[in-house]
N, C-alpha and C. Protein backbone atom coordinates (compact mmCIF):
# COMPACT_ATOMS: atom_id res chain seq x y z
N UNK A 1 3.77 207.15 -9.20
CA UNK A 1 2.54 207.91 -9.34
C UNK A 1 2.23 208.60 -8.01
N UNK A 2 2.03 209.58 -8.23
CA UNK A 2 1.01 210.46 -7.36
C UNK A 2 0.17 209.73 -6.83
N UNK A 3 -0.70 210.67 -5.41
CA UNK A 3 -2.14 210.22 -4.97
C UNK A 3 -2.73 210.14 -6.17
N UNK A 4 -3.95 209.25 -6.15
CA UNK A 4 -4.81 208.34 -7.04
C UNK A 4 -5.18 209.84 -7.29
N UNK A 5 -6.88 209.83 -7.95
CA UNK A 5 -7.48 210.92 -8.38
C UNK A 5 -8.63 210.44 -7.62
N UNK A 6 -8.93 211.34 -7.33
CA UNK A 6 -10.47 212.03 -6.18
C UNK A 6 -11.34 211.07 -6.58
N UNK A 7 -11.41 210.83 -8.10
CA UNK A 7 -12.69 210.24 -8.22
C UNK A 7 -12.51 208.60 -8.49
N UNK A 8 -11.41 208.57 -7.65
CA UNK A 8 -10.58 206.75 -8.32
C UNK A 8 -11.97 205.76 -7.83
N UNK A 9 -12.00 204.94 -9.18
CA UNK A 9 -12.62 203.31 -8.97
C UNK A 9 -11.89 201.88 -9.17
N UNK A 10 -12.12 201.09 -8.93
CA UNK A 10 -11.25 200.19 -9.22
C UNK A 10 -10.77 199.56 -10.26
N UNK A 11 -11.82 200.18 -11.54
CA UNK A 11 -11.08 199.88 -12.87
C UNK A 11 -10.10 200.85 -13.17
N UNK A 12 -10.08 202.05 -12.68
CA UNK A 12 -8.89 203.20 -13.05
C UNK A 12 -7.61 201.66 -12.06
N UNK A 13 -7.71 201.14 -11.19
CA UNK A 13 -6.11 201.21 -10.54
C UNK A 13 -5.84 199.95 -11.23
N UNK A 14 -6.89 199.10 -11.80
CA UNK A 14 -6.01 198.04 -12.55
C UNK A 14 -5.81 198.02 -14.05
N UNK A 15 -7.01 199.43 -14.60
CA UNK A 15 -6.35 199.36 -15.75
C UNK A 15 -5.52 200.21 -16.41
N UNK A 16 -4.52 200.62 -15.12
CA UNK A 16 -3.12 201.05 -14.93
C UNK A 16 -2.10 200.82 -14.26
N UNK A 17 -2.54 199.41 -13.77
CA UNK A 17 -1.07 198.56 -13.38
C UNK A 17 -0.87 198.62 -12.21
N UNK A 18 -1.93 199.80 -11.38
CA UNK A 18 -1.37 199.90 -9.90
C UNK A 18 -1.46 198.85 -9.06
N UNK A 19 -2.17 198.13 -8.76
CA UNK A 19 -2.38 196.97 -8.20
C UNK A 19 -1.28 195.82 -8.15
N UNK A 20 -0.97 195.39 -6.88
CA UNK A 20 0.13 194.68 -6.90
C UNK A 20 0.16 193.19 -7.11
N UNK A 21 -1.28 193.04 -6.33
CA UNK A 21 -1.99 191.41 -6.62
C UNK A 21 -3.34 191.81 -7.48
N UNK A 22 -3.77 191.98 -8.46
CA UNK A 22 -5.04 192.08 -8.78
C UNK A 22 -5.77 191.08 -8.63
N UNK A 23 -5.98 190.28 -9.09
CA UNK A 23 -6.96 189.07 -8.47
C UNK A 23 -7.14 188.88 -7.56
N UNK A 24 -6.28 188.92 -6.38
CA UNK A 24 -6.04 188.52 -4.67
C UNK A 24 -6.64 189.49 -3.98
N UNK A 25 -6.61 190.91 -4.85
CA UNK A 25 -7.04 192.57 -4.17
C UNK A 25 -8.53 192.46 -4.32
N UNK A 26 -9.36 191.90 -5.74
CA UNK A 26 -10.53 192.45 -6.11
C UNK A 26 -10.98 191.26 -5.18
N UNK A 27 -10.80 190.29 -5.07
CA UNK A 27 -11.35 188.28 -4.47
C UNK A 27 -11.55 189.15 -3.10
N UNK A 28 -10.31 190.31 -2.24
CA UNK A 28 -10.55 190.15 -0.98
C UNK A 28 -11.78 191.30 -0.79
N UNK A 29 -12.26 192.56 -1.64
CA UNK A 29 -13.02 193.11 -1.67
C UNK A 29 -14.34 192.66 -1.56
N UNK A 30 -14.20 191.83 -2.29
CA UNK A 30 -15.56 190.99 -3.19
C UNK A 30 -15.92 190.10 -1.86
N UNK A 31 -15.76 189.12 -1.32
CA UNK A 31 -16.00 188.54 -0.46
C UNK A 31 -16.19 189.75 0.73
N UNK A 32 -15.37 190.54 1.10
CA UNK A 32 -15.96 191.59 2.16
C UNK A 32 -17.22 192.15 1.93
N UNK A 33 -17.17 192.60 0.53
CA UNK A 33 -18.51 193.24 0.51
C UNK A 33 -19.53 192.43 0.10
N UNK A 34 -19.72 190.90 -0.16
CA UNK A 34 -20.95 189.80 0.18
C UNK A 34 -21.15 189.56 1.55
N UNK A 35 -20.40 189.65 2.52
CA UNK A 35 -20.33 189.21 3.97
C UNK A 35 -21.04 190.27 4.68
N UNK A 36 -20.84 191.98 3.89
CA UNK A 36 -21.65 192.91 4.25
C UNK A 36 -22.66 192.84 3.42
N UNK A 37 -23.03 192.63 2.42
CA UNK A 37 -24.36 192.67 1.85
C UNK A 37 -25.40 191.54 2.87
N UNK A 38 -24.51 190.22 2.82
CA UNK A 38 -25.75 189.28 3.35
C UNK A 38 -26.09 189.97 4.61
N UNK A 39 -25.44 190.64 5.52
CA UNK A 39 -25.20 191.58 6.83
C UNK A 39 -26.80 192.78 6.45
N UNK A 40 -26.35 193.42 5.62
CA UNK A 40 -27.04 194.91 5.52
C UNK A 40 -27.87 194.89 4.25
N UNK A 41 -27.45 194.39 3.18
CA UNK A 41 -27.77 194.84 1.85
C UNK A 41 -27.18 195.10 0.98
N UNK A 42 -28.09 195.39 0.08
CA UNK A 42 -26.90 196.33 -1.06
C UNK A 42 -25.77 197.20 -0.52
N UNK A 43 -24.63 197.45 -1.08
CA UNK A 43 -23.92 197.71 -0.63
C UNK A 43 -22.44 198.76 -2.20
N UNK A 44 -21.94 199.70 -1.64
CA UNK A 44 -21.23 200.43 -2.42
C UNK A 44 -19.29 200.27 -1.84
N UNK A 45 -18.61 200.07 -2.68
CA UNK A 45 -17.32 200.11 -2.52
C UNK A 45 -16.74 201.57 -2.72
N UNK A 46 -15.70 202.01 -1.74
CA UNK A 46 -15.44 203.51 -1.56
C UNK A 46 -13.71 203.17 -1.06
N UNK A 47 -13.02 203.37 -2.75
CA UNK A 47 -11.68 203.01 -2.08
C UNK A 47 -10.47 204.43 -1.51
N UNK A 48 -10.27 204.28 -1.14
CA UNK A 48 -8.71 205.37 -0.59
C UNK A 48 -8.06 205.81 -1.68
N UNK A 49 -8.13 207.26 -1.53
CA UNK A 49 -7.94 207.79 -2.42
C UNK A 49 -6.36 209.01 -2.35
N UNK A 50 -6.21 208.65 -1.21
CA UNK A 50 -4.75 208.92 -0.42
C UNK A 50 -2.78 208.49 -1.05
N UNK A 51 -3.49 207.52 -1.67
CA UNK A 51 -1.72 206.08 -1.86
C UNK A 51 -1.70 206.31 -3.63
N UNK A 52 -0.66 204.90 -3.36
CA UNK A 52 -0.04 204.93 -4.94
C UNK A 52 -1.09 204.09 -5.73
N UNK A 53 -2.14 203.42 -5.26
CA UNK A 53 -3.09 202.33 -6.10
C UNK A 53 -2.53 200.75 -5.79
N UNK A 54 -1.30 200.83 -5.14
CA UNK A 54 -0.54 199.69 -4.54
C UNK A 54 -2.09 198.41 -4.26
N UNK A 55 -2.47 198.43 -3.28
CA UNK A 55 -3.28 197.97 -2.19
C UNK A 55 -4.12 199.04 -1.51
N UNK A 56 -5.23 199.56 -2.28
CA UNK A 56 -5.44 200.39 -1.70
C UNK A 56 -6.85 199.98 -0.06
N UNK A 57 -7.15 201.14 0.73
CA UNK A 57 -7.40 200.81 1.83
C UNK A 57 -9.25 200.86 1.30
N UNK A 58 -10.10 200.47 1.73
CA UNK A 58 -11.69 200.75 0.87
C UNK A 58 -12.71 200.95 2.11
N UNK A 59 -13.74 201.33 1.87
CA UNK A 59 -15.10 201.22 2.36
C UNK A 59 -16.20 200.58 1.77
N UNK A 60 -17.01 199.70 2.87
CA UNK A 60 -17.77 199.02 2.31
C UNK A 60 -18.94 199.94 3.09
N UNK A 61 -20.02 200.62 2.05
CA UNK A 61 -21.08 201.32 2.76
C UNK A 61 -22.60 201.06 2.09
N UNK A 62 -23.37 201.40 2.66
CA UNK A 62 -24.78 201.25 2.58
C UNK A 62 -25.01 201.56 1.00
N UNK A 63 -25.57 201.27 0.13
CA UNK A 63 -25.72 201.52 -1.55
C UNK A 63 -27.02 202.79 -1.04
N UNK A 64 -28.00 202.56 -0.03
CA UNK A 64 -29.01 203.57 -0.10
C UNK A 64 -29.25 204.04 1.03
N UNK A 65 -29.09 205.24 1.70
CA UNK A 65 -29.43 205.68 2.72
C UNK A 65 -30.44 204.56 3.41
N UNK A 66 -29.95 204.39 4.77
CA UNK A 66 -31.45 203.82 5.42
C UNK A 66 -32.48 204.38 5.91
N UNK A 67 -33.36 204.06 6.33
CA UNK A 67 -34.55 204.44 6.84
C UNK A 67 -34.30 205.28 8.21
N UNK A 68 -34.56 206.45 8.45
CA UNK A 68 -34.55 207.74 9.78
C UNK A 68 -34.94 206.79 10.95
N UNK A 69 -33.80 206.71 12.22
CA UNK A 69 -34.13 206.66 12.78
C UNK A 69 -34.56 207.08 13.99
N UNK A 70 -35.53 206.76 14.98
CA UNK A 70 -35.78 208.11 16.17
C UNK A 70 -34.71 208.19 16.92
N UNK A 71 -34.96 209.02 18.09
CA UNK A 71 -34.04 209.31 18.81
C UNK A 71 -33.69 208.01 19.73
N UNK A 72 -35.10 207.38 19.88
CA UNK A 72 -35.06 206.28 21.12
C UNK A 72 -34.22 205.13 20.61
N UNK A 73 -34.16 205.49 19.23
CA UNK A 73 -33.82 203.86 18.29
C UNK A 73 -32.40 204.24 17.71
N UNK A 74 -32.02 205.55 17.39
CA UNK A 74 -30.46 205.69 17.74
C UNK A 74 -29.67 205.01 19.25
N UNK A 75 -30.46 205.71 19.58
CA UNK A 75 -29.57 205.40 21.31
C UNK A 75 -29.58 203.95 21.38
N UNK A 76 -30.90 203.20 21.32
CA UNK A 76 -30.62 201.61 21.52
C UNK A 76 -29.31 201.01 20.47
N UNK A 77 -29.56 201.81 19.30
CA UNK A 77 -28.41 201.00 18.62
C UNK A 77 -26.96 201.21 18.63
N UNK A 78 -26.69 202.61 19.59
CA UNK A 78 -25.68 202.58 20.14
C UNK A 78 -25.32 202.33 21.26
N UNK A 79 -26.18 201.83 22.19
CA UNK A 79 -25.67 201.64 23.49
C UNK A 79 -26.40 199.70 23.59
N UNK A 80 -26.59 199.33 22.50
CA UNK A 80 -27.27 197.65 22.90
C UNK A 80 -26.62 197.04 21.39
N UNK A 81 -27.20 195.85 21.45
CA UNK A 81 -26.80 195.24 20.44
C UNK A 81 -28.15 195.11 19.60
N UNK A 82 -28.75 195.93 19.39
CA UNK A 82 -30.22 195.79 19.16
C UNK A 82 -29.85 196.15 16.79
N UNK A 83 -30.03 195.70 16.59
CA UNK A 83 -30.21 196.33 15.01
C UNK A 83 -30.97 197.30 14.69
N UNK A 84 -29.81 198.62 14.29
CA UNK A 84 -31.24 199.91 13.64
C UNK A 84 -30.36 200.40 12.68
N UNK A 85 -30.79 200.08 11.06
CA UNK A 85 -29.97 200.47 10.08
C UNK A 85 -29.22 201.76 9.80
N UNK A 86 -30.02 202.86 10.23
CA UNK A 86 -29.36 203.64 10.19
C UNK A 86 -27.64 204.13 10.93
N UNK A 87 -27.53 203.81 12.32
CA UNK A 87 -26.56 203.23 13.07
C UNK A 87 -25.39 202.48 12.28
N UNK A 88 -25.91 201.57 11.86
CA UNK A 88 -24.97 200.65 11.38
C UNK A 88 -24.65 201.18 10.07
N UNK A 89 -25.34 202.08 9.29
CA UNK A 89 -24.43 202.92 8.47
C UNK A 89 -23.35 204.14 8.25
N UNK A 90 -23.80 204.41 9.82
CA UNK A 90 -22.99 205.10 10.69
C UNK A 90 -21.75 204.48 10.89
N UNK A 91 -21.86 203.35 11.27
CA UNK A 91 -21.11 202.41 11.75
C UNK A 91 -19.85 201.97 10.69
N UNK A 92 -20.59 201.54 9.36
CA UNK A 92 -20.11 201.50 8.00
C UNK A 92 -18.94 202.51 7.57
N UNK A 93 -19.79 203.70 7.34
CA UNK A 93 -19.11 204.89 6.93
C UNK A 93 -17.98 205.02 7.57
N UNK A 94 -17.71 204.70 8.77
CA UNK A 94 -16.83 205.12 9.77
C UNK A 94 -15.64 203.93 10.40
N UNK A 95 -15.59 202.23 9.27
CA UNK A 95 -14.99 201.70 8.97
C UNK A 95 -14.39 201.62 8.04
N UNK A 96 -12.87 201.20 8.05
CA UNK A 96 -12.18 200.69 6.71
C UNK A 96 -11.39 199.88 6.76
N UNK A 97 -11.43 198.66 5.52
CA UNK A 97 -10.63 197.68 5.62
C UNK A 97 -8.95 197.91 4.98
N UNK A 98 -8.14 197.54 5.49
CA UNK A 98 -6.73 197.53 4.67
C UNK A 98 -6.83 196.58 3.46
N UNK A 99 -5.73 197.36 2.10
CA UNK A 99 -5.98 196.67 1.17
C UNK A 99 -4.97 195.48 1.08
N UNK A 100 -4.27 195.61 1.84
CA UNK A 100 -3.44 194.15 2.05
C UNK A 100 -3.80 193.44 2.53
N UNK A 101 -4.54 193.72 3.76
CA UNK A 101 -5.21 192.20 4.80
C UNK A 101 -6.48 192.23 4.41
N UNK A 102 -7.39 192.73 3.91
CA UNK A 102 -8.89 193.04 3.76
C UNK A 102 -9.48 192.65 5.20
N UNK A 103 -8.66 193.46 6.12
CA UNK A 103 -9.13 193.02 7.72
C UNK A 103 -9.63 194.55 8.03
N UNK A 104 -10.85 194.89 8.99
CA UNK A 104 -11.18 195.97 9.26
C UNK A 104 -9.87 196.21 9.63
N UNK A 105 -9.25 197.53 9.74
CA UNK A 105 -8.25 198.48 10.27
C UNK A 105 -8.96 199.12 11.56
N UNK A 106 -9.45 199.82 11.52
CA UNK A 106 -10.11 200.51 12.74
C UNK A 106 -11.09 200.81 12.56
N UNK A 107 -12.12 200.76 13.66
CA UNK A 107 -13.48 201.65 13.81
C UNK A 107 -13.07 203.03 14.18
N UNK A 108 -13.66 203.89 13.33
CA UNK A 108 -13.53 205.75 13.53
C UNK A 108 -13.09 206.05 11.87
N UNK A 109 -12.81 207.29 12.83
CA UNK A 109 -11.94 208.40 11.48
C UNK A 109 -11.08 207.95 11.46
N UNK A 110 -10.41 208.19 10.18
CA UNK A 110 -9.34 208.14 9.93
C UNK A 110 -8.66 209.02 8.86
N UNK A 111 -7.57 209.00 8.59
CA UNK A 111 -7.26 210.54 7.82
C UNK A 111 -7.51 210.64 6.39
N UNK A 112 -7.61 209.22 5.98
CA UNK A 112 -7.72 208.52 4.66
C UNK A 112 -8.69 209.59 3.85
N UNK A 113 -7.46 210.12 2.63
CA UNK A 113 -8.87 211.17 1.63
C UNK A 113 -9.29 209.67 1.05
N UNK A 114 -10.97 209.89 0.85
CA UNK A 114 -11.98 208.79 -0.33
C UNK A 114 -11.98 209.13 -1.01
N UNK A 115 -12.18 208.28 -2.28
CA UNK A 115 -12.85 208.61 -3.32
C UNK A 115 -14.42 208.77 -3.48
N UNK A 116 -14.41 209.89 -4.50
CA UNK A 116 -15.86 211.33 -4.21
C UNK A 116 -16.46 209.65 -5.17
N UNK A 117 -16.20 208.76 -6.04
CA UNK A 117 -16.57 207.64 -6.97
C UNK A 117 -17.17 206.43 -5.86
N UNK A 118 -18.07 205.26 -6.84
CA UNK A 118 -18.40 204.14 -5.28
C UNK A 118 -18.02 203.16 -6.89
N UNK A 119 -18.02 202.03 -6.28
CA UNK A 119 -18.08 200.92 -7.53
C UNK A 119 -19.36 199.90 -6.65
N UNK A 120 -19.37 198.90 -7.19
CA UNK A 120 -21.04 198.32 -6.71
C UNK A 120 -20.32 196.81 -6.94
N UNK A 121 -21.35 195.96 -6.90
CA UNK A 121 -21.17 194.63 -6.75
C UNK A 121 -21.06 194.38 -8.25
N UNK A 122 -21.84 194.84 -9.19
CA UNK A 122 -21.75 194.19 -10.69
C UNK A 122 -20.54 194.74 -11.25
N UNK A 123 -19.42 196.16 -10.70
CA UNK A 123 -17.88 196.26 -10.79
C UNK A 123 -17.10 195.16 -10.60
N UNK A 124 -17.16 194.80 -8.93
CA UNK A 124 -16.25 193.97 -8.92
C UNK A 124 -16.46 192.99 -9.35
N UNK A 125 -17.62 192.02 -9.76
CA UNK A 125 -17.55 191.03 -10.59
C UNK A 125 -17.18 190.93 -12.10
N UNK A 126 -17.20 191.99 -12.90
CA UNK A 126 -17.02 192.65 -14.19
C UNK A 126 -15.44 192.69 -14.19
N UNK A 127 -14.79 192.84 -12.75
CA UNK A 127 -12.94 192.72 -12.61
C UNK A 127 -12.81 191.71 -12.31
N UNK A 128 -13.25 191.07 -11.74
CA UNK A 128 -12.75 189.53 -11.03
C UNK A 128 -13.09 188.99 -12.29
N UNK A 129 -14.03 189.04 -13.05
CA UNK A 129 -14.24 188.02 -14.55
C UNK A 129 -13.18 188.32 -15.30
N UNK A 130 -12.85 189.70 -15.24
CA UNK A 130 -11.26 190.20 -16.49
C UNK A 130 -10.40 189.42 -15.93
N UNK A 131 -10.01 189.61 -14.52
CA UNK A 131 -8.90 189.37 -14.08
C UNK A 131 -8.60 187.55 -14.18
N UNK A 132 -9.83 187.18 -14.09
CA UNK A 132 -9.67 185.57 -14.00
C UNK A 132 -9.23 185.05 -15.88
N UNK A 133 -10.03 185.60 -16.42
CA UNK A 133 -9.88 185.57 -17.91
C UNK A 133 -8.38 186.08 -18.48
N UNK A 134 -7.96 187.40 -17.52
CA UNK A 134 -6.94 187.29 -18.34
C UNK A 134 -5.59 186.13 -17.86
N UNK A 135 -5.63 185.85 -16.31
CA UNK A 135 -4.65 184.58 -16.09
C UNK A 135 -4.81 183.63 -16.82
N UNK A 136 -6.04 183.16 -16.83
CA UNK A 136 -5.90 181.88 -17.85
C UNK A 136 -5.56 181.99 -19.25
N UNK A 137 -6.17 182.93 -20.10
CA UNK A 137 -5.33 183.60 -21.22
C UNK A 137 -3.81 182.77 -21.05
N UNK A 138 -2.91 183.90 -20.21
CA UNK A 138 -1.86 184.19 -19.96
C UNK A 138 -0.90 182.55 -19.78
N UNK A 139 -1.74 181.64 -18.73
CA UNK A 139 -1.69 180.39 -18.63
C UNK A 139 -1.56 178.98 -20.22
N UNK A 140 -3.25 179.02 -20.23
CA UNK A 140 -2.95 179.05 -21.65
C UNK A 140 -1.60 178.62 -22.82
N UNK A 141 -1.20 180.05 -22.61
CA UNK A 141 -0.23 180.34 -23.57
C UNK A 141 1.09 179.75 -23.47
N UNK A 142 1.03 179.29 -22.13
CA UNK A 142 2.51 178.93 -21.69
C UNK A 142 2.70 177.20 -21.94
């Protein structure tokens, strides 16, 4: 297969086989993006929209714009360790984890086209429930 499609979510890559570990892929998402929710909040999944659907690379970002911040309260939150949401969605946007290690990859740009699509927390639980349901199925049977 081709690059994914612009508007890829994570039910398009598993419910077409792309995924190499599905359970292991959505478990390492899912836990990243609770570790950022308890962190920030709500929170939106934004996967790479660049690859074959293998493992793909994601973003974990803010679900709602934050609150404007001033000029004085930008600068503190980039030059201190001080918390100012907006910053740190800055911060967000401009991280991504690999879909093999679910380890940040780098802070910045990167060349990675996204997907224009987000999936949310009640997605990946809605896949991790298929995916668990269908191993045991599968188990089950044997």
């Amino acid at each position: 297969m081709a690059d994914l499609p612009e508007d890829v979510r994570l039910d398009f890559i598993i419910r077409n086989g792309l995924l190499n570990k599905p359970e292991e892929y959505v478990r390492g998402v899912y836990n990243n993006a609770k570790a950022f929710e308890r962190r920030h909040g709500k929170c939106t999944i934004r996967l790479g929209a660049g690859g074959s659907g293998y493992a793909p690379n994601y973003r974990i970002e803010f679900a709602a714009p934050p609150p404007k911040a001033s000029p004085d309260e930008l600068q503190a939150g980039m030059t201190t360790s001080q918390y100012i949401p907006e910053v740190e969605a800055l911060k967000a946007a401009n991280t991504f984890y690999g879909g093999a290690s679910h380890k940040v990859q780098r802070p910045g740009l990167h060349h990675e086209r996204w997907s224009t699509a987000t999936d949310n927390e009640a997605a990946l639980l809605a896949a991790l429930k298929r995916l668990v349901e269908d191993r045991r199925r599968r188990a089950s049977r044997n």
